[in-house]
C-alpha atoms as a PDB file:
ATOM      1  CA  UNK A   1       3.988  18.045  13.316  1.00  0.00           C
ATOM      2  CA  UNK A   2       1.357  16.312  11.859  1.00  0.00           C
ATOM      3  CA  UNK A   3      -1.660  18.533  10.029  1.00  0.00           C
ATOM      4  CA  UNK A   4      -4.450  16.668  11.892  1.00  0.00           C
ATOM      5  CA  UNK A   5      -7.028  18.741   9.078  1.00  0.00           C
ATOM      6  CA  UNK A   6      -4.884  17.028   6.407  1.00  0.00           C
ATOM      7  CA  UNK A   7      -5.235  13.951   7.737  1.00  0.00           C
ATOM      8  CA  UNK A   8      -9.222  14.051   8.760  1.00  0.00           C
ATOM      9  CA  UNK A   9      -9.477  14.734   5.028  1.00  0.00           C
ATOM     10  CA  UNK A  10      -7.679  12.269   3.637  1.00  0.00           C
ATOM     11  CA  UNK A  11      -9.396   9.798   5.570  1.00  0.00           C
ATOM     12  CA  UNK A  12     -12.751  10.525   4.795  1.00  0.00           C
ATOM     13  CA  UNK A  13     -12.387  10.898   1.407  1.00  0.00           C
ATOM     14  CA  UNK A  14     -10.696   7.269   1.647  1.00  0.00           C
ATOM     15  CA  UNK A  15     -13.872   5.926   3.805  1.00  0.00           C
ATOM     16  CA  UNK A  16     -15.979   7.374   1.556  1.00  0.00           C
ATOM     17  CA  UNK A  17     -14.624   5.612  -1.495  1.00  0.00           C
ATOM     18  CA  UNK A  18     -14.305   2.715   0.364  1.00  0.00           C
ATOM     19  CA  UNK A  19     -17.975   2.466   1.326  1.00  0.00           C
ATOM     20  CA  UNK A  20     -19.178   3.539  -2.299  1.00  0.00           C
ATOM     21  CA  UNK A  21     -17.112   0.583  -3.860  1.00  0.00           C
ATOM     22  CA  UNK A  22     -18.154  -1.920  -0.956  1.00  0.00           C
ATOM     23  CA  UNK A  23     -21.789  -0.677  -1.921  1.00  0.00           C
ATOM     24  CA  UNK A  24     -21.326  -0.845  -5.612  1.00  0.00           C
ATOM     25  CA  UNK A  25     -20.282  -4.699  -5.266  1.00  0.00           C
ATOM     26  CA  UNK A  26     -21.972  -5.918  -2.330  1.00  0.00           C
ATOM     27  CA  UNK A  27     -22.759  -9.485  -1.914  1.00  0.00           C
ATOM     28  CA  UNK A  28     -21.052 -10.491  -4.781  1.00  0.00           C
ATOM     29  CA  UNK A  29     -18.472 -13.338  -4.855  1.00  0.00           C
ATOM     30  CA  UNK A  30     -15.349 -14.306  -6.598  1.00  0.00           C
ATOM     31  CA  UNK A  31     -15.090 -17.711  -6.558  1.00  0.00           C
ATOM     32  CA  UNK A  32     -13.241 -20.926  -7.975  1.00  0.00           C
ATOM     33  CA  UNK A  33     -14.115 -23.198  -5.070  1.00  0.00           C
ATOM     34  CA  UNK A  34     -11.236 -24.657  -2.939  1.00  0.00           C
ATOM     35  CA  UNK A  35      -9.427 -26.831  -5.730  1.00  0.00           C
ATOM     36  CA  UNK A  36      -6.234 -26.293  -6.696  1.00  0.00           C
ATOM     37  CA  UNK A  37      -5.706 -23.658  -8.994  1.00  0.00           C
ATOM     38  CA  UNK A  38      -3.931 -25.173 -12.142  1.00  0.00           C
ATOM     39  CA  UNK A  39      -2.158 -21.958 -13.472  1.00  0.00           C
ATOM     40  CA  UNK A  40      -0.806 -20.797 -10.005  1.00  0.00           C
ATOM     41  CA  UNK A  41       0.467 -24.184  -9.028  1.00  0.00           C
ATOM     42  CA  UNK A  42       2.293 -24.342 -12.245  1.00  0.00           C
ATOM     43  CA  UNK A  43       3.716 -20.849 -12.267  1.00  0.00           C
ATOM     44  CA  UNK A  44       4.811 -21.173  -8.308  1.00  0.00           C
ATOM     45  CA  UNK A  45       2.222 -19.017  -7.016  1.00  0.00           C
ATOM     46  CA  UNK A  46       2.400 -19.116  -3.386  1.00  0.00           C
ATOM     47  CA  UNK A  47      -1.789 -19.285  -3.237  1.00  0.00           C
ATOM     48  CA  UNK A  48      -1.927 -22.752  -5.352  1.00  0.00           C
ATOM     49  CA  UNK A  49      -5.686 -22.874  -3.497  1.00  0.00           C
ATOM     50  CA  UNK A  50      -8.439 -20.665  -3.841  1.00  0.00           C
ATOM     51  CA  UNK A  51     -11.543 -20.366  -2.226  1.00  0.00           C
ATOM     52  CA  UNK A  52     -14.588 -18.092  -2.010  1.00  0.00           C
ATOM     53  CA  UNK A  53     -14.176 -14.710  -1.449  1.00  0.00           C
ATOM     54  CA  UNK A  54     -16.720 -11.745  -0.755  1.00  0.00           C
ATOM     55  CA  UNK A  55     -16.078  -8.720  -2.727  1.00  0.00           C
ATOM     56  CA  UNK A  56     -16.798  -4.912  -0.786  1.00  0.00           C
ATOM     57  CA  UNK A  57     -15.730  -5.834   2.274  1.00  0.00           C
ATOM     58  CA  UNK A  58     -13.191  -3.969   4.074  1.00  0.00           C
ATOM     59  CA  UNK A  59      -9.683  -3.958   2.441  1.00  0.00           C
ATOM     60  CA  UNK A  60      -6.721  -5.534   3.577  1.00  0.00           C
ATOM     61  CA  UNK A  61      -4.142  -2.942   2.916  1.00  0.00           C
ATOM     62  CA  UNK A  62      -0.143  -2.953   3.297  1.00  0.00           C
ATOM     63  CA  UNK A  63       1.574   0.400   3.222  1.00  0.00           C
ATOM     64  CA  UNK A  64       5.323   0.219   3.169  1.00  0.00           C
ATOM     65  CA  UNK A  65       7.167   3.715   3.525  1.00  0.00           C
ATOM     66  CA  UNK A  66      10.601   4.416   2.101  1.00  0.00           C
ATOM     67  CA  UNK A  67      12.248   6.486   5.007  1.00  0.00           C
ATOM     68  CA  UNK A  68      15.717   7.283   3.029  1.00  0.00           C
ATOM     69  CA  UNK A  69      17.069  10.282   3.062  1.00  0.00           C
ATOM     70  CA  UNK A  70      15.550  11.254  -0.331  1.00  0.00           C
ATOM     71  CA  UNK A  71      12.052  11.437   0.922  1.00  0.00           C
ATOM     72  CA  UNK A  72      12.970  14.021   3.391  1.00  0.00           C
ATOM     73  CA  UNK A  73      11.396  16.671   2.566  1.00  0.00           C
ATOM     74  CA  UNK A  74       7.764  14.499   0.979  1.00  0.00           C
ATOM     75  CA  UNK A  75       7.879  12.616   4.307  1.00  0.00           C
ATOM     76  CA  UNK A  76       7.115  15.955   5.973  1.00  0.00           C
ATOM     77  CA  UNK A  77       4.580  17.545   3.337  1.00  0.00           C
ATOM     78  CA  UNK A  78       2.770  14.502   2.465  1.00  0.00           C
ATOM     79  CA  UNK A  79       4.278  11.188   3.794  1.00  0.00           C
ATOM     80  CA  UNK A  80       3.797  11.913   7.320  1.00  0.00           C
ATOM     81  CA  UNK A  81       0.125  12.770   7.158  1.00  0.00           C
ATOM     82  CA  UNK A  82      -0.829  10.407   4.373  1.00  0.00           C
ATOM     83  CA  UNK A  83       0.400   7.534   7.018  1.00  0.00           C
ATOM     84  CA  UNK A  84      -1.819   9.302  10.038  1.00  0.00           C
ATOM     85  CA  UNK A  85      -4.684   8.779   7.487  1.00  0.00           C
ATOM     86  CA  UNK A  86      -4.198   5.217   7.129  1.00  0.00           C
ATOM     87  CA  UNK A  87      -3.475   4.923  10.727  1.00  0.00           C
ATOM     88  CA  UNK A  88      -7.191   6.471  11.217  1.00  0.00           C
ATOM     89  CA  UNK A  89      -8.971   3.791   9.254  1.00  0.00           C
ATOM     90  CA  UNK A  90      -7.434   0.964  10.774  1.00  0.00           C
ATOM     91  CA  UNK A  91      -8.329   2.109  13.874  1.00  0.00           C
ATOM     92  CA  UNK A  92     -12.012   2.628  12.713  1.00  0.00           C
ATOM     93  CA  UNK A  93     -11.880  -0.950  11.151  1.00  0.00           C
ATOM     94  CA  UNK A  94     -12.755   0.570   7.589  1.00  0.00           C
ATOM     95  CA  UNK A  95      -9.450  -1.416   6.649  1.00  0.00           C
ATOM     96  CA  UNK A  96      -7.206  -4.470   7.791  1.00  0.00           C
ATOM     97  CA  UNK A  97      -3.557  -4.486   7.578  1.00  0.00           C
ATOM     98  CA  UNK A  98      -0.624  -2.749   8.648  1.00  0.00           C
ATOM     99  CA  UNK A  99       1.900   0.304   8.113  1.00  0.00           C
ATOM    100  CA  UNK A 100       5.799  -0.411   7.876  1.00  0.00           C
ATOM    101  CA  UNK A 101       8.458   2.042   7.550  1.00  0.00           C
ATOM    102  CA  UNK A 102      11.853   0.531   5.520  1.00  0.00           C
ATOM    103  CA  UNK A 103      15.419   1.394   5.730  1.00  0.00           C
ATOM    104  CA  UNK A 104      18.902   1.727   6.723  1.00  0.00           C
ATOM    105  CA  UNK A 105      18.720  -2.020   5.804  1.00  0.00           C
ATOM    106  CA  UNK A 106      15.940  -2.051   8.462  1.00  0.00           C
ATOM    107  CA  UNK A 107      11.937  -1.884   8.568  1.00  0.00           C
ATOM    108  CA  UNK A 108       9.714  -1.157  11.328  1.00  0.00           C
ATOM    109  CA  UNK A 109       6.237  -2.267  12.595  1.00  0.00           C
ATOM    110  CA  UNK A 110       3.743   1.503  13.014  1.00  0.00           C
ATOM    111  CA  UNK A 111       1.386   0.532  14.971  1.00  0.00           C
ATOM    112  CA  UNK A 112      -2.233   1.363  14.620  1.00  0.00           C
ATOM    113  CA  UNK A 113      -2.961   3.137  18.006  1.00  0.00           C
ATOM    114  CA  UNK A 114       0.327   5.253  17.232  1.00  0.00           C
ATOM    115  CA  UNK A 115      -0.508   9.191  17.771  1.00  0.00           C
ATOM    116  CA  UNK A 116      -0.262  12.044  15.476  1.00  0.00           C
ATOM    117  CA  UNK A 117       2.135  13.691  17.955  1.00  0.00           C
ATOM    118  CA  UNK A 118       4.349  10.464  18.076  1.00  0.00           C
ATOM    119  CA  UNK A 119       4.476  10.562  14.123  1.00  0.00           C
ATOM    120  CA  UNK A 120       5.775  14.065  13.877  1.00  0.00           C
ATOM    121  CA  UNK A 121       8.910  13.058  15.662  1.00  0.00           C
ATOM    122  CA  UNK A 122       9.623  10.728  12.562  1.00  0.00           C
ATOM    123  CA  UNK A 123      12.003  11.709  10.237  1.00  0.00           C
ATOM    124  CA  UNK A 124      13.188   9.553   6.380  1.00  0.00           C
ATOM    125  CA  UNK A 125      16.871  10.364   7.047  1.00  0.00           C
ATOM    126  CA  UNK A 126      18.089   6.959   6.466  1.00  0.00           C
ATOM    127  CA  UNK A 127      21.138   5.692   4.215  1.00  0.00           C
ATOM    128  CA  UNK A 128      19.303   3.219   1.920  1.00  0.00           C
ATOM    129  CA  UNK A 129      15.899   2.192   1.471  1.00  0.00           C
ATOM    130  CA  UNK A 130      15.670  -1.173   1.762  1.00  0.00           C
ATOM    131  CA  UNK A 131      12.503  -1.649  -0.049  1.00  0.00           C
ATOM    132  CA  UNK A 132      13.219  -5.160  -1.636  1.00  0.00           C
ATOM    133  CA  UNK A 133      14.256  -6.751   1.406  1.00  0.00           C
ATOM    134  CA  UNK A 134      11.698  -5.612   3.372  1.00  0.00           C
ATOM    135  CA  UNK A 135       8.959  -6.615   0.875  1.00  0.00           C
ATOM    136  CA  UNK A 136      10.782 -10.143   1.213  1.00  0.00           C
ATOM    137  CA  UNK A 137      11.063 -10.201   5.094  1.00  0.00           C
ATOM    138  CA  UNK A 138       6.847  -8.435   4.867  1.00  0.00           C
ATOM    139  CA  UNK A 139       6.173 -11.478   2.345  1.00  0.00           C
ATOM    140  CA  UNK A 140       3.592 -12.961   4.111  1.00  0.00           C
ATOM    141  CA  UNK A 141       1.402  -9.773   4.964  1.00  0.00           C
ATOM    142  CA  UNK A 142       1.637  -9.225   1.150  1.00  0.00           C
ATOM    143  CA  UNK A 143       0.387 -12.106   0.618  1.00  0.00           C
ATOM    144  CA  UNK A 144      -2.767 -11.754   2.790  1.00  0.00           C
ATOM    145  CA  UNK A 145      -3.165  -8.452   1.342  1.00  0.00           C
ATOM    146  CA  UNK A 146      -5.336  -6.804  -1.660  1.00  0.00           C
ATOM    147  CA  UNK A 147      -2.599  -4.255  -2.606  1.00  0.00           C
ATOM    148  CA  UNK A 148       0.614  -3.628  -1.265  1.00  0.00           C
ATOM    149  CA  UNK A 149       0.949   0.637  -1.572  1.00  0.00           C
ATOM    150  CA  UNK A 150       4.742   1.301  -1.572  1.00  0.00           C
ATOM    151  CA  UNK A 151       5.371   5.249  -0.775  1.00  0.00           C
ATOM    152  CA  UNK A 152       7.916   6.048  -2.493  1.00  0.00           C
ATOM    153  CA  UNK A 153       9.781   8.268  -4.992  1.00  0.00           C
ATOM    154  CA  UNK A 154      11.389   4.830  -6.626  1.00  0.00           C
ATOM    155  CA  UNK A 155      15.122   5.928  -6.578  1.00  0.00           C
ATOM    156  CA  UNK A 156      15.744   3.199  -5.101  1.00  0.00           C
ATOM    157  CA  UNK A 157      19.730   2.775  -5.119  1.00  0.00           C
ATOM    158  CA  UNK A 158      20.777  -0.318  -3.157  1.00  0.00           C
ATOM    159  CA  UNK A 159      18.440  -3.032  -5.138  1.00  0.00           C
ATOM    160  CA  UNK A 160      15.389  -3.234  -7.432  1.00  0.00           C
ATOM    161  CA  UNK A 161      12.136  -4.772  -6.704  1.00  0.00           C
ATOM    162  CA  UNK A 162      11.532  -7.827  -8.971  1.00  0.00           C
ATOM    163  CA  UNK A 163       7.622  -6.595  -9.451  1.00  0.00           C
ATOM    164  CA  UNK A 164       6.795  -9.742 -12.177  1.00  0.00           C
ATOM    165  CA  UNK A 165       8.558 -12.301  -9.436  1.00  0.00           C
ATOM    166  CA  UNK A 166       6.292 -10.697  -6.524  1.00  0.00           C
ATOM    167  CA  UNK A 167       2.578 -10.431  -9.088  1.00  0.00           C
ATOM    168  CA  UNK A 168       3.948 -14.683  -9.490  1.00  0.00           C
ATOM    169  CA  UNK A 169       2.841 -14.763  -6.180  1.00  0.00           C
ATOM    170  CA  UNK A 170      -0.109 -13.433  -6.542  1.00  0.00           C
ATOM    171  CA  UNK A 171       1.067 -10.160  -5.039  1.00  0.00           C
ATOM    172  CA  UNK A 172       0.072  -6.712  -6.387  1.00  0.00           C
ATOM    173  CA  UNK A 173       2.626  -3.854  -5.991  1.00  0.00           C
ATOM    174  CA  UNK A 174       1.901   0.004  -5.956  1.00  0.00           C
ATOM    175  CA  UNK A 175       4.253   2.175  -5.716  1.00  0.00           C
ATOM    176  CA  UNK A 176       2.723   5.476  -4.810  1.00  0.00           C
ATOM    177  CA  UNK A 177       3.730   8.919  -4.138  1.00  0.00           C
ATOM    178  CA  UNK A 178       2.799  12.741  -4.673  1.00  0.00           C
ATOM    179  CA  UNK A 179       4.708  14.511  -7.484  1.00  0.00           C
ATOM    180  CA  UNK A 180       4.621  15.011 -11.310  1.00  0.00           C
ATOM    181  CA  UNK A 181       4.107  12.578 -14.590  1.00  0.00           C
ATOM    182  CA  UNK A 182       7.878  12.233 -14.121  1.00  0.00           C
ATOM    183  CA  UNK A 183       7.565  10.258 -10.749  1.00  0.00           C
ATOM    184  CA  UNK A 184       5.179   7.815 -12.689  1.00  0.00           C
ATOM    185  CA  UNK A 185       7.878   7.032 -14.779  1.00  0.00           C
ATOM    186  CA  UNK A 186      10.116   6.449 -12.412  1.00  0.00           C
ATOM    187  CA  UNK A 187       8.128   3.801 -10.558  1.00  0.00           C
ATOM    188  CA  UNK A 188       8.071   2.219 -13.913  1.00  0.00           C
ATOM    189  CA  UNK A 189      11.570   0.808 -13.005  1.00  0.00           C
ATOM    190  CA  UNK A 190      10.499  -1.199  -9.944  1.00  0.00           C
ATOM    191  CA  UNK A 191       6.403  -1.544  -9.906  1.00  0.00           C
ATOM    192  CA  UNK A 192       4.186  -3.402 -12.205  1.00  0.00           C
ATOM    193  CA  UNK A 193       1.679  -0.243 -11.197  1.00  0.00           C
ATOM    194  CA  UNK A 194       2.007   3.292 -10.176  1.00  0.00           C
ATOM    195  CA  UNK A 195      -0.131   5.973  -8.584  1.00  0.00           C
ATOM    196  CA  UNK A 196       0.839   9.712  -8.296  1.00  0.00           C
ATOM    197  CA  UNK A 197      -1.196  12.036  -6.756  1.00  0.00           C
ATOM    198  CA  UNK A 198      -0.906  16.002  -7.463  1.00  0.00           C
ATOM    199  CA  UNK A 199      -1.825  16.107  -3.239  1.00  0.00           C
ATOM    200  CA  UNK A 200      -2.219  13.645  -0.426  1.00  0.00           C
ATOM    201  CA  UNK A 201      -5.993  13.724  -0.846  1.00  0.00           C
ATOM    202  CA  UNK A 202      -5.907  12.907  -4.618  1.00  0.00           C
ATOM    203  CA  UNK A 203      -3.531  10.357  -4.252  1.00  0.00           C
ATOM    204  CA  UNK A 204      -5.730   8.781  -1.402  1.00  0.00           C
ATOM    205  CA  UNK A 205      -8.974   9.199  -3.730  1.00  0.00           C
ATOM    206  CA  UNK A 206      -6.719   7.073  -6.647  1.00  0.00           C
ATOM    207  CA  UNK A 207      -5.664   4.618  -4.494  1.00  0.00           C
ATOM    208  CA  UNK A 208      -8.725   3.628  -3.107  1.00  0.00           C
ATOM    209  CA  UNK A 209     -10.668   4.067  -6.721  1.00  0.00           C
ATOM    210  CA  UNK A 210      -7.849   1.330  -7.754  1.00  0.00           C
ATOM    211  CA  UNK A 211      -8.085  -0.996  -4.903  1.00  0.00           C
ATOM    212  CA  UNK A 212     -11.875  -1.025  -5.891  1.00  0.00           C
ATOM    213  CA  UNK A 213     -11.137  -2.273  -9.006  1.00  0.00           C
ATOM    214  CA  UNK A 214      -8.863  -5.016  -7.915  1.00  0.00           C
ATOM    215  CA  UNK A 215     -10.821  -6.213  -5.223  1.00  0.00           C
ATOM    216  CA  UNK A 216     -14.055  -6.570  -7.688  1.00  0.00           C
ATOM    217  CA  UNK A 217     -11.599  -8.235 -10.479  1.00  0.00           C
ATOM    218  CA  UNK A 218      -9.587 -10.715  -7.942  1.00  0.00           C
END
């Protein structure tokens, strides 16, 4: 069952970062008109184009969630509810994008009117993850996106994420989780960038501090 406190809390604190980094940058622009882009055309980037952009607006974000069997037990004490945040500010249009569960060589569409109660009949119990190939079949969410959060604990056994091939594309990959300094490292294997939070809330608080940063950098 879903702790519906846990999950008011870990929304606000993300709308409240949210608004305090759309206020910190308002009306600013990143720009380099709509020419081609010289460097990503030449290195394959699949946004050879760029155009103007404004900066503190809400964030399009991708969450991808690892549902093998070794995030059983952090799908129930922080998985679970860190997804029914999410699921909160997409429905209060605080952010764009969309939640995806992967594995058992399968991924799945959550969407954003989906219930607390229907989320606590979830369960990660599946074979393989399935991470890579869902981040390929996801490819071009990703690419609409500001960050793509992977939730995972990175043991990812059947095949690694190619993190330089995906940033190519102009795609930034987070893999995310709650744990200790050794999770970090771990990540290390398949993400050009890592967040670990010591709780749902503090990871929420570092994600959004990061996406704050790459939005007002991009």
């Amino acid at each position: 069952m879903v702790n519906k406190t846990q999950a008011d809390s870990i929304a606000r604190k993300l709308r409240e970062t949210i608004v305090a980094a759309s206020n910190d940058n308002e009306r600013r622009f990143v720009s380099t008109g709509s020419r081609l882009h010289v460097g990503n055309a030449a290195s394959g980037n699949d946004r050879p184009f760029t155009k103007a952009v404004e900066v503190g607006g809400a964030p399009n974000m991708v969450l991808v969630m690892d549902m093998s069997g070794s995030m059983g037990g952090d799908f129930v004490r922080h998985a679970q509810v860190f997804i029914a945040a999410f699921l909160r500010l997409l429905r209060s249009g605080d952010i764009t994008g969309s939640v995806w569960l992967t594995g058992g060589n399968k991924h799945a569409h959550i969407p954003a009117n989906t219930t607390d109660a229907a989320l606590g009949y979830l369960a990660a119990m599946k074979e393989c993850e399935s991470v890579a190939d869902t981040l390929d079949a996801l490819k071009p969410h990703l690419l609409d996106a500001d960050v793509t959060v992977v939730y995972t604990d990175a043991d990812l056994t059947d095949r690694a994420v190619d993190a330089a091939a995906w940033r190519a594309k102009g795609v930034d990959l987070v893999g995310a989780v709650v744990g200790g300094a050794h999770r970090a490292q771990a990540m290390k294997r398949h993400f050009g960038r890592s967040v670990v939070g010591s709780s749902g809330l503090d990871l929420a608080t570092k994600l959004v501090a990061y996406l704050a940063t790459r939005t007002a950098t991009r």
